[in-house]
PDB file of N, CA and C in Angstrom:
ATOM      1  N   UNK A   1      54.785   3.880  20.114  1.00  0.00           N
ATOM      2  CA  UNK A   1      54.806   5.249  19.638  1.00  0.00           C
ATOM      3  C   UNK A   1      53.575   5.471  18.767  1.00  0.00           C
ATOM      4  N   UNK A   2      52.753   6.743  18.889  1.00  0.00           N
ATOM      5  CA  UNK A   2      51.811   6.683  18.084  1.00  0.00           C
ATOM      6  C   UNK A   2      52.379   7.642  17.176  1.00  0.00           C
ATOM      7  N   UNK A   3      51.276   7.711  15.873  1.00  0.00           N
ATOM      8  CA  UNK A   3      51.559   8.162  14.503  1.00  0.00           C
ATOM      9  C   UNK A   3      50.964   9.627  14.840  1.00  0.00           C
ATOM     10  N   UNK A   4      51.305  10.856  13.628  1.00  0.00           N
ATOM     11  CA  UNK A   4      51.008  11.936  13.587  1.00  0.00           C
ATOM     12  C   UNK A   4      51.843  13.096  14.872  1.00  0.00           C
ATOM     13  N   UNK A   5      51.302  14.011  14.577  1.00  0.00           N
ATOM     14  CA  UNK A   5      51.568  14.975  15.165  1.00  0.00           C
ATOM     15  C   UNK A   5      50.503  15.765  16.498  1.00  0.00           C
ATOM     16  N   UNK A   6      50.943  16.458  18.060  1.00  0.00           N
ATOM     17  CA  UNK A   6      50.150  17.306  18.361  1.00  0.00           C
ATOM     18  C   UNK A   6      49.766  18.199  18.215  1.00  0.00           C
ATOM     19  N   UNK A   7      48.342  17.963  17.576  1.00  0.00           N
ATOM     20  CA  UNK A   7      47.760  19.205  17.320  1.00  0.00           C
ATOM     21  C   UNK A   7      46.694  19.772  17.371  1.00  0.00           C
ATOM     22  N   UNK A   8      45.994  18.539  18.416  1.00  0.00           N
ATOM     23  CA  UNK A   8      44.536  18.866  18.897  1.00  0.00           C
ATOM     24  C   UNK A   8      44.399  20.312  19.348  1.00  0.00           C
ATOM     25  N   UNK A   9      45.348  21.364  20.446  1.00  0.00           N
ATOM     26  CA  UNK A   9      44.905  22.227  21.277  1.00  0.00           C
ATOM     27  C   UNK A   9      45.125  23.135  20.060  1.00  0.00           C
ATOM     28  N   UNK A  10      45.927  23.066  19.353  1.00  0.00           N
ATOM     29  CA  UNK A  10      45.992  24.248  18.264  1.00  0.00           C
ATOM     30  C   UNK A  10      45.130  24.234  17.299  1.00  0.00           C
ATOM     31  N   UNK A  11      44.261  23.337  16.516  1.00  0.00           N
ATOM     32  CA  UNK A  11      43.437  23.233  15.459  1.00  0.00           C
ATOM     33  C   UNK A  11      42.136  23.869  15.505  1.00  0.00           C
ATOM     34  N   UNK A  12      41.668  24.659  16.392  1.00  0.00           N
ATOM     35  CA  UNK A  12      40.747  25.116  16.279  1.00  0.00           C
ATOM     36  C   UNK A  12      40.921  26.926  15.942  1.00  0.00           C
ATOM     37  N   UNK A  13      42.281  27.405  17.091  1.00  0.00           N
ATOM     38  CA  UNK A  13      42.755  28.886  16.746  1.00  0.00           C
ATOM     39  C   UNK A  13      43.438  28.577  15.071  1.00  0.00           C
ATOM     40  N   UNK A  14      44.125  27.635  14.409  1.00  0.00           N
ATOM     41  CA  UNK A  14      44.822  27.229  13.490  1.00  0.00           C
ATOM     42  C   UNK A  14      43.702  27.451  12.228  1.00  0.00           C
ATOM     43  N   UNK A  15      42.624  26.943  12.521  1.00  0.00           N
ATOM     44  CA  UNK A  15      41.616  26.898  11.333  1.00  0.00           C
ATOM     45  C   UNK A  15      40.654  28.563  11.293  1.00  0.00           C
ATOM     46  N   UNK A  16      40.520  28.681  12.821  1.00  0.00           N
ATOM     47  CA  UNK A  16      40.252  29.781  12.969  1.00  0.00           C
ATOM     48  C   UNK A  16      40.415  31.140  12.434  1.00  0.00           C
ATOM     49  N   UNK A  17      42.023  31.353  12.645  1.00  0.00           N
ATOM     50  CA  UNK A  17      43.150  32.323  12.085  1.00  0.00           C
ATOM     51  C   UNK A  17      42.860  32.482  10.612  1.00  0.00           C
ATOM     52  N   UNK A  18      43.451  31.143  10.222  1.00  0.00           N
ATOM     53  CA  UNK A  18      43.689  30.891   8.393  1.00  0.00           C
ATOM     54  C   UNK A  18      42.348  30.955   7.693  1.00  0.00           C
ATOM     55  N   UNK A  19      41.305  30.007   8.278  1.00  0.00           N
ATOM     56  CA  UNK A  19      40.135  30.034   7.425  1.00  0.00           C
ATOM     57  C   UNK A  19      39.308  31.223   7.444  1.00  0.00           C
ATOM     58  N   UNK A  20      39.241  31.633   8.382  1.00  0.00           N
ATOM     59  CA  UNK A  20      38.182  32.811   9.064  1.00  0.00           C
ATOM     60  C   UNK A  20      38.518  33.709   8.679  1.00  0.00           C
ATOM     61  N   UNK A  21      39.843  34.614   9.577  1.00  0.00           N
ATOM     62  CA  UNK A  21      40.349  35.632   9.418  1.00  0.00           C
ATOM     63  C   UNK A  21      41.383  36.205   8.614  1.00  0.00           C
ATOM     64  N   UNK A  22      42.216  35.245   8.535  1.00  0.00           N
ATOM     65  CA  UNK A  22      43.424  35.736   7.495  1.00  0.00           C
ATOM     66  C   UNK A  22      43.128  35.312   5.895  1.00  0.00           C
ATOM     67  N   UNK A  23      42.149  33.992   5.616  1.00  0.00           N
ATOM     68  CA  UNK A  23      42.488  33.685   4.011  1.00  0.00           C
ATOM     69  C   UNK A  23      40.831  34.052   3.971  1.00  0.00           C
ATOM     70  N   UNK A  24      40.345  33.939   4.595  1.00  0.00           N
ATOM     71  CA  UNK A  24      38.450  34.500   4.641  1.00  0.00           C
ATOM     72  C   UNK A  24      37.739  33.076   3.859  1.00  0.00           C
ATOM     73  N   UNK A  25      38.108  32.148   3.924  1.00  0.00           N
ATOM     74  CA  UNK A  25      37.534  30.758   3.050  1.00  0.00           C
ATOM     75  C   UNK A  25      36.544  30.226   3.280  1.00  0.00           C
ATOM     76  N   UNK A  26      36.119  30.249   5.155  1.00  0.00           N
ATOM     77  CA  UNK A  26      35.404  29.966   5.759  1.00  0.00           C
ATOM     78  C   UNK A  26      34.444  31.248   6.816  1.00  0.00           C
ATOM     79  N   UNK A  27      33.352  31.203   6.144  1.00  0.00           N
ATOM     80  CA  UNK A  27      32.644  31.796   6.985  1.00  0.00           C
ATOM     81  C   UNK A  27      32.459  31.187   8.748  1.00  0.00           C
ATOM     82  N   UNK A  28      31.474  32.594   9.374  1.00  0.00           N
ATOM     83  CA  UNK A  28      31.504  31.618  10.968  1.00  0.00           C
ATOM     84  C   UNK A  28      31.136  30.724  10.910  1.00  0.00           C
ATOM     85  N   UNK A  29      29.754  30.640  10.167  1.00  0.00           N
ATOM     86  CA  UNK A  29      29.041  29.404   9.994  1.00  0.00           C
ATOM     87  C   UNK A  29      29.347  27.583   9.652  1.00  0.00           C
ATOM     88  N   UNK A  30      30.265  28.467   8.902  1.00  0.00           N
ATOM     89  CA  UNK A  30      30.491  27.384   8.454  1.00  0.00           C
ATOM     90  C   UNK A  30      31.945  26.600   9.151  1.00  0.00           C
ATOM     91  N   UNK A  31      32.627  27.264  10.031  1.00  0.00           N
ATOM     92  CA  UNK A  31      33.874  27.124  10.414  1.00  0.00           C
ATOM     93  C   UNK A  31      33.152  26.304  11.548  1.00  0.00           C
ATOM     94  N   UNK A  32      32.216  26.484  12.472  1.00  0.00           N
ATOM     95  CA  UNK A  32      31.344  26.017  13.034  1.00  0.00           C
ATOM     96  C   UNK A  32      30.793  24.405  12.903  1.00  0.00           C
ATOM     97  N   UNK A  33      30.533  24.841  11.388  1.00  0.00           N
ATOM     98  CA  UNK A  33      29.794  22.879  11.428  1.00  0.00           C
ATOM     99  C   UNK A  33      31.230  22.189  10.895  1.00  0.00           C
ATOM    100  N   UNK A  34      32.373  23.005   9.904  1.00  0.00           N
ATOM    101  CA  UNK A  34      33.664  22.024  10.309  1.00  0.00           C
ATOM    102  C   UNK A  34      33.775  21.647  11.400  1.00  0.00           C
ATOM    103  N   UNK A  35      33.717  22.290  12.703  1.00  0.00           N
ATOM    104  CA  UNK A  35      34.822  22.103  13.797  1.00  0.00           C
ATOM    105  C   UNK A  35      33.752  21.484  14.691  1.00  0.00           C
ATOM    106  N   UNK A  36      32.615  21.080  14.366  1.00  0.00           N
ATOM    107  CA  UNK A  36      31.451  21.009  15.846  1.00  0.00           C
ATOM    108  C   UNK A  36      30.713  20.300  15.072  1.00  0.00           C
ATOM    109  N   UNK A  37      29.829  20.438  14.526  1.00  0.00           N
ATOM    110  CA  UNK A  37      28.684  20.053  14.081  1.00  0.00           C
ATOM    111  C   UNK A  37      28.985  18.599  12.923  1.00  0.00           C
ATOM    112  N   UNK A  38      29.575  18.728  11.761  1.00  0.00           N
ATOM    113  CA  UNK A  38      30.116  17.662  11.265  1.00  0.00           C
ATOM    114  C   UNK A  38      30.718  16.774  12.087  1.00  0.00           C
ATOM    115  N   UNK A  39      31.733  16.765  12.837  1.00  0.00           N
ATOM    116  CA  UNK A  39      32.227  15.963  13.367  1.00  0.00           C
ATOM    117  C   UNK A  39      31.523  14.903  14.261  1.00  0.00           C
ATOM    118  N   UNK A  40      30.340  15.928  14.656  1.00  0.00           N
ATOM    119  CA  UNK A  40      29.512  15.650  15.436  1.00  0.00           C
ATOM    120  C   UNK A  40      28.670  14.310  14.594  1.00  0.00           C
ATOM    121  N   UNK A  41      28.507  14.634  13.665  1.00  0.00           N
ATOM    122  CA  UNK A  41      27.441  14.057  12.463  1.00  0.00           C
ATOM    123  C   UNK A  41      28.312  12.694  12.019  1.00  0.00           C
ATOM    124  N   UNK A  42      29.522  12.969  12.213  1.00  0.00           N
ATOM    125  CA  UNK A  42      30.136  11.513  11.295  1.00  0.00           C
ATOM    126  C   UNK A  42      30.357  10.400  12.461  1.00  0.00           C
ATOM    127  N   UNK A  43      30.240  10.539  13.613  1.00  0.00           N
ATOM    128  CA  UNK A  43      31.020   9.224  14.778  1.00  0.00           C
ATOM    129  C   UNK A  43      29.175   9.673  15.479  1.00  0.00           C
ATOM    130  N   UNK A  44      27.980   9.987  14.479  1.00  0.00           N
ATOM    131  CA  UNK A  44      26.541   9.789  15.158  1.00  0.00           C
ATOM    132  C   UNK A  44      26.511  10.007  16.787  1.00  0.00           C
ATOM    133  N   UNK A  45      27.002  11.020  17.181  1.00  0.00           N
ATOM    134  CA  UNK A  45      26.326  11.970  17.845  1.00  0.00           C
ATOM    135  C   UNK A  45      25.597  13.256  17.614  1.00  0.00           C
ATOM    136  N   UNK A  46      25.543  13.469  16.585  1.00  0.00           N
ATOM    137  CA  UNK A  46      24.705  15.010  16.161  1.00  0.00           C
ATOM    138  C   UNK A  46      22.706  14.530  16.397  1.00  0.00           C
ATOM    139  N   UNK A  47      22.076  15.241  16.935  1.00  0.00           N
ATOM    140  CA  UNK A  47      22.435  16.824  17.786  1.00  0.00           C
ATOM    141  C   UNK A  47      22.808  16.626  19.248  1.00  0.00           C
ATOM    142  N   UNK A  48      22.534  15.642  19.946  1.00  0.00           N
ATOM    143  CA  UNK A  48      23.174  15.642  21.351  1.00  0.00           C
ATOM    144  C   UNK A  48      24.123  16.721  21.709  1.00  0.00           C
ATOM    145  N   UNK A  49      25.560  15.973  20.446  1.00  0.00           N
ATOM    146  CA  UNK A  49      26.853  16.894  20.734  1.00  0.00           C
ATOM    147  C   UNK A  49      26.568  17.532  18.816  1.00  0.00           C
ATOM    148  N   UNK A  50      27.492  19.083  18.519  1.00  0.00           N
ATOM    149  CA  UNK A  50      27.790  19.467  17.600  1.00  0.00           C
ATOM    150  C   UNK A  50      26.541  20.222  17.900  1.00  0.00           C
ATOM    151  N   UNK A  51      25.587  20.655  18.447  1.00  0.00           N
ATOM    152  CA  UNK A  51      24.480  21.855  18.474  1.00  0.00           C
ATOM    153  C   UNK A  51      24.196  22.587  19.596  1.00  0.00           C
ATOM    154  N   UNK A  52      23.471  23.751  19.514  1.00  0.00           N
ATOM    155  CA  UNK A  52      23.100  24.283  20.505  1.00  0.00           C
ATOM    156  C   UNK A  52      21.794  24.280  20.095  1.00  0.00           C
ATOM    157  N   UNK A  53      20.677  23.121  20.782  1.00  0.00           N
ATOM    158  CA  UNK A  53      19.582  23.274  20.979  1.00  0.00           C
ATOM    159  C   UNK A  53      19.204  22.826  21.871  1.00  0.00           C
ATOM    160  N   UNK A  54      17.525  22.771  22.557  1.00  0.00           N
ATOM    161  CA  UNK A  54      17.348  22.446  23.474  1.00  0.00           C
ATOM    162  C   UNK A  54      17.645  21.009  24.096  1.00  0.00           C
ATOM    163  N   UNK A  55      17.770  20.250  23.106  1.00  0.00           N
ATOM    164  CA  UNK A  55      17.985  18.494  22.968  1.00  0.00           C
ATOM    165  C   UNK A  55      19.169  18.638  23.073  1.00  0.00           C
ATOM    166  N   UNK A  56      20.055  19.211  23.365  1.00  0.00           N
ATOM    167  CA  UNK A  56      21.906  18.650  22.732  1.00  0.00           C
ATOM    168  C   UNK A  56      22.142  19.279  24.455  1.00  0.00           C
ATOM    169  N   UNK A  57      23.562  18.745  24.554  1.00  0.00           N
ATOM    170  CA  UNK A  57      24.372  18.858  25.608  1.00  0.00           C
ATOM    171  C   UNK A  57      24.430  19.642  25.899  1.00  0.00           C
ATOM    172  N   UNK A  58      25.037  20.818  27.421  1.00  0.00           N
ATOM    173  CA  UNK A  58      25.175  22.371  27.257  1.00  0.00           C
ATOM    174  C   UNK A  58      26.924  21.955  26.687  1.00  0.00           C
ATOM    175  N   UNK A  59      27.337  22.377  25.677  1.00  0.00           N
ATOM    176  CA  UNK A  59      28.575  22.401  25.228  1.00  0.00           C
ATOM    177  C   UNK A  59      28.710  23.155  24.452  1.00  0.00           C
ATOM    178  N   UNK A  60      29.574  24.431  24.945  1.00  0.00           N
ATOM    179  CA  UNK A  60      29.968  25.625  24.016  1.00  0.00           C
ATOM    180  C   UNK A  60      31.153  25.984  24.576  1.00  0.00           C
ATOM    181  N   UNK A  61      31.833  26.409  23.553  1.00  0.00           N
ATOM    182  CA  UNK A  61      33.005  27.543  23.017  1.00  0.00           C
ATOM    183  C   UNK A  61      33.232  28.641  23.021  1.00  0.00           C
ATOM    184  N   UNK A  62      33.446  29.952  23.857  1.00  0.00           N
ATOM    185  CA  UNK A  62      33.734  31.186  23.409  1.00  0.00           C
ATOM    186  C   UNK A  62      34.983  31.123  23.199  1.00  0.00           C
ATOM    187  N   UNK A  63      35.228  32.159  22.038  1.00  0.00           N
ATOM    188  CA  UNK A  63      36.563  32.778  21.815  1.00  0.00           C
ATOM    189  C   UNK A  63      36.960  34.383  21.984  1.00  0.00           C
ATOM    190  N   UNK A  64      38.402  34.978  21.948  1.00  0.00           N
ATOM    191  CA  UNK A  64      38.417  35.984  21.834  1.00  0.00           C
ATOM    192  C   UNK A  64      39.159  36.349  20.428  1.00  0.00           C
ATOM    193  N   UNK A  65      37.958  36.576  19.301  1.00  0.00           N
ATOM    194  CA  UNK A  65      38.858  36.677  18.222  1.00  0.00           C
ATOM    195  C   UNK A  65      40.004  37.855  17.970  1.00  0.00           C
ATOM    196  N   UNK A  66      40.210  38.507  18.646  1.00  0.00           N
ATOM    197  CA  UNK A  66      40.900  40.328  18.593  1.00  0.00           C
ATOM    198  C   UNK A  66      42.522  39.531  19.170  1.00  0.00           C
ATOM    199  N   UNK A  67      42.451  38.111  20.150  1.00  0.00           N
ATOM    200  CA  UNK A  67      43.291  38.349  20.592  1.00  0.00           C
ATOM    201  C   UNK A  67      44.105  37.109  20.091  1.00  0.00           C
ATOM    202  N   UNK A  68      45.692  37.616  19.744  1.00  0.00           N
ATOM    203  CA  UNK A  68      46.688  36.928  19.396  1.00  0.00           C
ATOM    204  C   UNK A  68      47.284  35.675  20.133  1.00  0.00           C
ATOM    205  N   UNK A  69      47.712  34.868  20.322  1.00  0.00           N
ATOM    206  CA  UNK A  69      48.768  34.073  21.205  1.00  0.00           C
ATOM    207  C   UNK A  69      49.615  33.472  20.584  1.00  0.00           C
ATOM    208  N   UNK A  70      51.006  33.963  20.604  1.00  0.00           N
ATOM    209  CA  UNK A  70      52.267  33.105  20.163  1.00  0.00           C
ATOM    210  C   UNK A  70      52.687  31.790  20.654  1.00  0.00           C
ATOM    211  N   UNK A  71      52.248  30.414  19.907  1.00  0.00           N
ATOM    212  CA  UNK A  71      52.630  29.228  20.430  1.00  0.00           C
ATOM    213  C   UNK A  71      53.703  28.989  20.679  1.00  0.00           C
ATOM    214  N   UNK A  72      53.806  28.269  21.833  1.00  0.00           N
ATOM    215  CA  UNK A  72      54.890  27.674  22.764  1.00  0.00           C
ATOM    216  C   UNK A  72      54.940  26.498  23.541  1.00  0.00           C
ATOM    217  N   UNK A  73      55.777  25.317  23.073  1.00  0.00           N
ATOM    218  CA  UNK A  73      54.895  24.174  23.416  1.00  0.00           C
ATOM    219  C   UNK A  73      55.124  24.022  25.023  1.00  0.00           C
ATOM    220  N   UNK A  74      55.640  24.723  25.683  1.00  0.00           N
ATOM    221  CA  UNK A  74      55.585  24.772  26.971  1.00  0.00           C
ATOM    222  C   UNK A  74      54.141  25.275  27.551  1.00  0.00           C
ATOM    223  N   UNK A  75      53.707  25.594  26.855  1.00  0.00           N
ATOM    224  CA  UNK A  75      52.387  26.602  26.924  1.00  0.00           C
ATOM    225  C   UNK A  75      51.581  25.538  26.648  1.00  0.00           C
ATOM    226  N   UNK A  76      51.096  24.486  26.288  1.00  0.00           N
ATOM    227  CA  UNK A  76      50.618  23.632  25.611  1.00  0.00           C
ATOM    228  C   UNK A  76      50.401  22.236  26.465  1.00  0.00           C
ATOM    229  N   UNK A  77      49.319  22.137  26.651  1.00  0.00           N
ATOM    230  CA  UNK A  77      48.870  20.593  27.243  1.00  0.00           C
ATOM    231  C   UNK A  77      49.239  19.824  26.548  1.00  0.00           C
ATOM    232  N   UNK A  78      49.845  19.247  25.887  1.00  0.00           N
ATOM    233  CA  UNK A  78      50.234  17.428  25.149  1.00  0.00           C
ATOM    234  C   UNK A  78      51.122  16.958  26.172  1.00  0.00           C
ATOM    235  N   UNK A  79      51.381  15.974  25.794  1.00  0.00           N
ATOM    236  CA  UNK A  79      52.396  14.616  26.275  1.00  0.00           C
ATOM    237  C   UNK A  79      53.757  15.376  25.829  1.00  0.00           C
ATOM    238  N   UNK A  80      53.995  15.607  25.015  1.00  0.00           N
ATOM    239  CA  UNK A  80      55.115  15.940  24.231  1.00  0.00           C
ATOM    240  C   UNK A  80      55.626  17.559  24.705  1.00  0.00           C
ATOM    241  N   UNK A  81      56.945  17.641  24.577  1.00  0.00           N
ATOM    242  CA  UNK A  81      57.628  18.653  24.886  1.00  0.00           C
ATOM    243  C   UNK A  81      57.925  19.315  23.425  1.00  0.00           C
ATOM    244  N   UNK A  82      57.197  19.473  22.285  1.00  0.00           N
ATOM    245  CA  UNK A  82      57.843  20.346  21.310  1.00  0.00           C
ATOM    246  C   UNK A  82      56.045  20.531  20.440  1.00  0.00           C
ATOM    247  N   UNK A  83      56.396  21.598  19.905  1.00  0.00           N
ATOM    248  CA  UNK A  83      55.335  21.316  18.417  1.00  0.00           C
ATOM    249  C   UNK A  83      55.977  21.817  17.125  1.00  0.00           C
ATOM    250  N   UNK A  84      55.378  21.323  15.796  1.00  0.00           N
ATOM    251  CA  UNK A  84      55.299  22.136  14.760  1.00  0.00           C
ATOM    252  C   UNK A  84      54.901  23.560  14.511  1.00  0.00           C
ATOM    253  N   UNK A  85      53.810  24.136  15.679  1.00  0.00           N
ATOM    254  CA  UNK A  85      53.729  25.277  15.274  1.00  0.00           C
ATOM    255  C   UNK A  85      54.363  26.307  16.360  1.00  0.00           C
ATOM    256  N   UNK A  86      55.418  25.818  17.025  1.00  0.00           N
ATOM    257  CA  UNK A  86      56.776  27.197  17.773  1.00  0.00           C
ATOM    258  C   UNK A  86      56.630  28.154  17.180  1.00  0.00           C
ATOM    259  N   UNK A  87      56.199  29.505  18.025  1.00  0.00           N
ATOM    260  CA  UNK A  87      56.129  30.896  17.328  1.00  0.00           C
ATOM    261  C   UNK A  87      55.430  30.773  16.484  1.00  0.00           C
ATOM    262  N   UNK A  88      54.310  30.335  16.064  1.00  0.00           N
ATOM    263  CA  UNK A  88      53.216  30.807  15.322  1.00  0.00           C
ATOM    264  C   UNK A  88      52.207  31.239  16.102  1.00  0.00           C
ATOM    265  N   UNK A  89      51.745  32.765  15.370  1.00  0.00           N
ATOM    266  CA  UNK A  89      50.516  33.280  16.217  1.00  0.00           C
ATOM    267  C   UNK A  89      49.393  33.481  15.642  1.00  0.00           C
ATOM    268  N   UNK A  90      48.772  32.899  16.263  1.00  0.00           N
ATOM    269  CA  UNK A  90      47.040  32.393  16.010  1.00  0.00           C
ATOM    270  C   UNK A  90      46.179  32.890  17.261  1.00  0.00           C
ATOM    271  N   UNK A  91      44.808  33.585  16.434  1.00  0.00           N
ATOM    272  CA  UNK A  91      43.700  33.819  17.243  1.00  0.00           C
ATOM    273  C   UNK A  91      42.864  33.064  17.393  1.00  0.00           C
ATOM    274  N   UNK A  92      41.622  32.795  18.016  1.00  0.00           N
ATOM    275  CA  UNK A  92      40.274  32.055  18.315  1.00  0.00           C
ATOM    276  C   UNK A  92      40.827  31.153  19.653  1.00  0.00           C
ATOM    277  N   UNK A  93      41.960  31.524  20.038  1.00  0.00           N
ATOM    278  CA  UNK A  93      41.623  30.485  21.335  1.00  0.00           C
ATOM    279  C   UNK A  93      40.647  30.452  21.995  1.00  0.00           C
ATOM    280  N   UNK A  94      40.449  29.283  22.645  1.00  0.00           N
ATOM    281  CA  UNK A  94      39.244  29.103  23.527  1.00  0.00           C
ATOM    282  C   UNK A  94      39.027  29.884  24.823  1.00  0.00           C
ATOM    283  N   UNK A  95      38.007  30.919  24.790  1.00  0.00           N
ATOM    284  CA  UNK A  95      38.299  31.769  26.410  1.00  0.00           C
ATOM    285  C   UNK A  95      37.922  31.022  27.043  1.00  0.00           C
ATOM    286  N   UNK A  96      36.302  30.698  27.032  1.00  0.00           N
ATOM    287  CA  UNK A  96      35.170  29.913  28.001  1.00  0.00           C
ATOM    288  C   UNK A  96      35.311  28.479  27.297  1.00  0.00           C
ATOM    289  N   UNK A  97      35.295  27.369  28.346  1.00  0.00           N
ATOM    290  CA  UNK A  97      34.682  25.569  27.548  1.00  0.00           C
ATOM    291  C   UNK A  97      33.592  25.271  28.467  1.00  0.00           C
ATOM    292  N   UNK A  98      32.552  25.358  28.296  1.00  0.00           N
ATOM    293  CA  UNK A  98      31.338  24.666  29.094  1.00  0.00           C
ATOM    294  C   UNK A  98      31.223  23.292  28.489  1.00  0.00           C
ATOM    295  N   UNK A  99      31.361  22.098  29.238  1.00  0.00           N
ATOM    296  CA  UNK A  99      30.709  20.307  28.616  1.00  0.00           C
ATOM    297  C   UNK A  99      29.908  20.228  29.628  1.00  0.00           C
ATOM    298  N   UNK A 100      28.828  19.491  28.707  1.00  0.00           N
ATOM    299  CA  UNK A 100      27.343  19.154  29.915  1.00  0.00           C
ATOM    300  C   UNK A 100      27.306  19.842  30.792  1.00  0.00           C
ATOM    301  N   UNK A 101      27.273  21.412  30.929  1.00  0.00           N
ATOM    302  CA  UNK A 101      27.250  22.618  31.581  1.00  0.00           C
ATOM    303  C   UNK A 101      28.008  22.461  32.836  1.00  0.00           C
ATOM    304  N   UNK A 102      29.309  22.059  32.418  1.00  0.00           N
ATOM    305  CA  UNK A 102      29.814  22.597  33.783  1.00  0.00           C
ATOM    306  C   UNK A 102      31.143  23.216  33.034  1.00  0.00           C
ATOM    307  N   UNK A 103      31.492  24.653  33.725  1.00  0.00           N
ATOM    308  CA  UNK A 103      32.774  25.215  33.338  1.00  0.00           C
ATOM    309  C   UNK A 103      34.002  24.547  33.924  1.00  0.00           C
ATOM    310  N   UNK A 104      34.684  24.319  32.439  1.00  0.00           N
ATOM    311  CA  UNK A 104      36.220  23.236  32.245  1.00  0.00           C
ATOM    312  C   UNK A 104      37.488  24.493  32.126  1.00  0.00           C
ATOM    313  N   UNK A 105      37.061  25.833  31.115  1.00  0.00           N
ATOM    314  CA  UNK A 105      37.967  26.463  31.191  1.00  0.00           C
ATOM    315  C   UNK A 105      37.688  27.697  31.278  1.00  0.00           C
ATOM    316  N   UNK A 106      38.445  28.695  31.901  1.00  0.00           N
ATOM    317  CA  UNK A 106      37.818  30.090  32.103  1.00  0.00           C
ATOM    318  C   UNK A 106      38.702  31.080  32.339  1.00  0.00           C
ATOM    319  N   UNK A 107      38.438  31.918  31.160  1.00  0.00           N
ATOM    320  CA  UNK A 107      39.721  32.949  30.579  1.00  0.00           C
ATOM    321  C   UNK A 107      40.817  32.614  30.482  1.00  0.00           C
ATOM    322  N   UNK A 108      40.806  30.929  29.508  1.00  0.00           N
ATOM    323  CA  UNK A 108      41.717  30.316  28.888  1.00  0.00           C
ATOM    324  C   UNK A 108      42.808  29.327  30.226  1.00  0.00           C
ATOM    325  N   UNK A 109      42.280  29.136  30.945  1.00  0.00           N
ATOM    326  CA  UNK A 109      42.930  28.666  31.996  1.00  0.00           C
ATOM    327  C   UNK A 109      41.642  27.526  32.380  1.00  0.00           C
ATOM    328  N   UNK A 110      42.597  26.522  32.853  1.00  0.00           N
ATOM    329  CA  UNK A 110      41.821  24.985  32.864  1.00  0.00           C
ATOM    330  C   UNK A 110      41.688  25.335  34.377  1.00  0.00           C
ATOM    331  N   UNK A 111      40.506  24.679  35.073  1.00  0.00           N
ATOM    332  CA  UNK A 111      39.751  24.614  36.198  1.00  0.00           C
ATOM    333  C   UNK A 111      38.966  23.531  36.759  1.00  0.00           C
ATOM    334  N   UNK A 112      39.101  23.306  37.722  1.00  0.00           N
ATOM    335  CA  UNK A 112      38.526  22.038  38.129  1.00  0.00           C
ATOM    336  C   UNK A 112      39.602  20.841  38.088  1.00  0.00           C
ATOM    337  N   UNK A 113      38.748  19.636  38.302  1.00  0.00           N
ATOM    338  CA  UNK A 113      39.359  18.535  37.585  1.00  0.00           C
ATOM    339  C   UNK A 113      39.298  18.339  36.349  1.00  0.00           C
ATOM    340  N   UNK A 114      38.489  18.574  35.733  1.00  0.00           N
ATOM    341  CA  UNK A 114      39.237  18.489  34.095  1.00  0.00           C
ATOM    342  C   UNK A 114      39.576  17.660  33.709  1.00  0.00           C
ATOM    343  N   UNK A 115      38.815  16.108  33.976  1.00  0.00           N
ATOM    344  CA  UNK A 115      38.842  14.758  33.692  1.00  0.00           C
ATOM    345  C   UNK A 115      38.525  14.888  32.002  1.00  0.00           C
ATOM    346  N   UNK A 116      39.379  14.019  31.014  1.00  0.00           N
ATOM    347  CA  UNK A 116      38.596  13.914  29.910  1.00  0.00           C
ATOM    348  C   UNK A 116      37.481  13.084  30.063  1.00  0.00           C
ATOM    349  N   UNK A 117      36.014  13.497  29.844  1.00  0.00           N
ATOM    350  CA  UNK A 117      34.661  12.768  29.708  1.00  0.00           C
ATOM    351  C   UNK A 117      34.898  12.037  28.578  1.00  0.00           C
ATOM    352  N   UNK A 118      34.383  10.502  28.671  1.00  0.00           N
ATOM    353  CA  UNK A 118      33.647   9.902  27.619  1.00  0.00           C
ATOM    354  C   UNK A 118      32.622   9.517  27.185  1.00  0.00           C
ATOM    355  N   UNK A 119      31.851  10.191  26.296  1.00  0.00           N
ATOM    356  CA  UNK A 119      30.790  10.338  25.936  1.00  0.00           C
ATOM    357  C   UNK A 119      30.262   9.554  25.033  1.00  0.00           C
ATOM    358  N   UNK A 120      31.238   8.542  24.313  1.00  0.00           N
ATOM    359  CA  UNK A 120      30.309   7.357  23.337  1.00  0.00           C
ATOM    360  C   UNK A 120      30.608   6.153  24.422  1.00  0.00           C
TER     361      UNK A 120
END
């Protein structure tokens, strides 16, 4: 059994919502190098991954911030059949996922094979 909770697919609308839009704590910018760019920087992949420059991966994120989604862990890619956040509604889901430019998700719906890549 592993430790913690699922909460990879939600932590980005989760930080999004609270930091961004509802408590205002985090600017874009900065919600940005939390969620991308730092992360990127601490397990030494930055700039490859965590940037958009000409040197880094094509890997980007759109969201639709206007739009709501009420969690449902049926709704939800994990292993697991439940979450902590049932009926909580959070914006910034992911519309578009481009990795190493190829489209993974599109208008929030997974496409392709959709292998997880490993990249270290």
């Amino acid at each position: 059994m592993w430790g913690g909770i699922p909460v990879i697919e939600v932590m980005l609308p989760y930080v999004f919502t609270y930091g961004v839009k509802k408590l205002g704590i985090l600017t874009i910018e900065r919600f940005i190098e939390v969620l991308s760019e730092n992360p990127a920087r601490i397990i030494g992949l930055y700039p490859v991954k965590g940037s958009v420059t000409p040197s880094s991966d094509a890997d980007i994120i759109t969201t639709d911030p206007s739009k709501y989604v009420k969690i449902a862990a049926d709704s939800l890619h994990h292993k697991v059949d439940w979450t902590t956040f049932e009926g909580v509604s959070l914006t910034g889901w992911p519309k578009y996922v481009v990795v190493n430019g190829r489209l993974l998700l599109s208008d929030g719906e997974l496409i392709g094979e959709n292998r997880l890549v490993r990249y270290i």
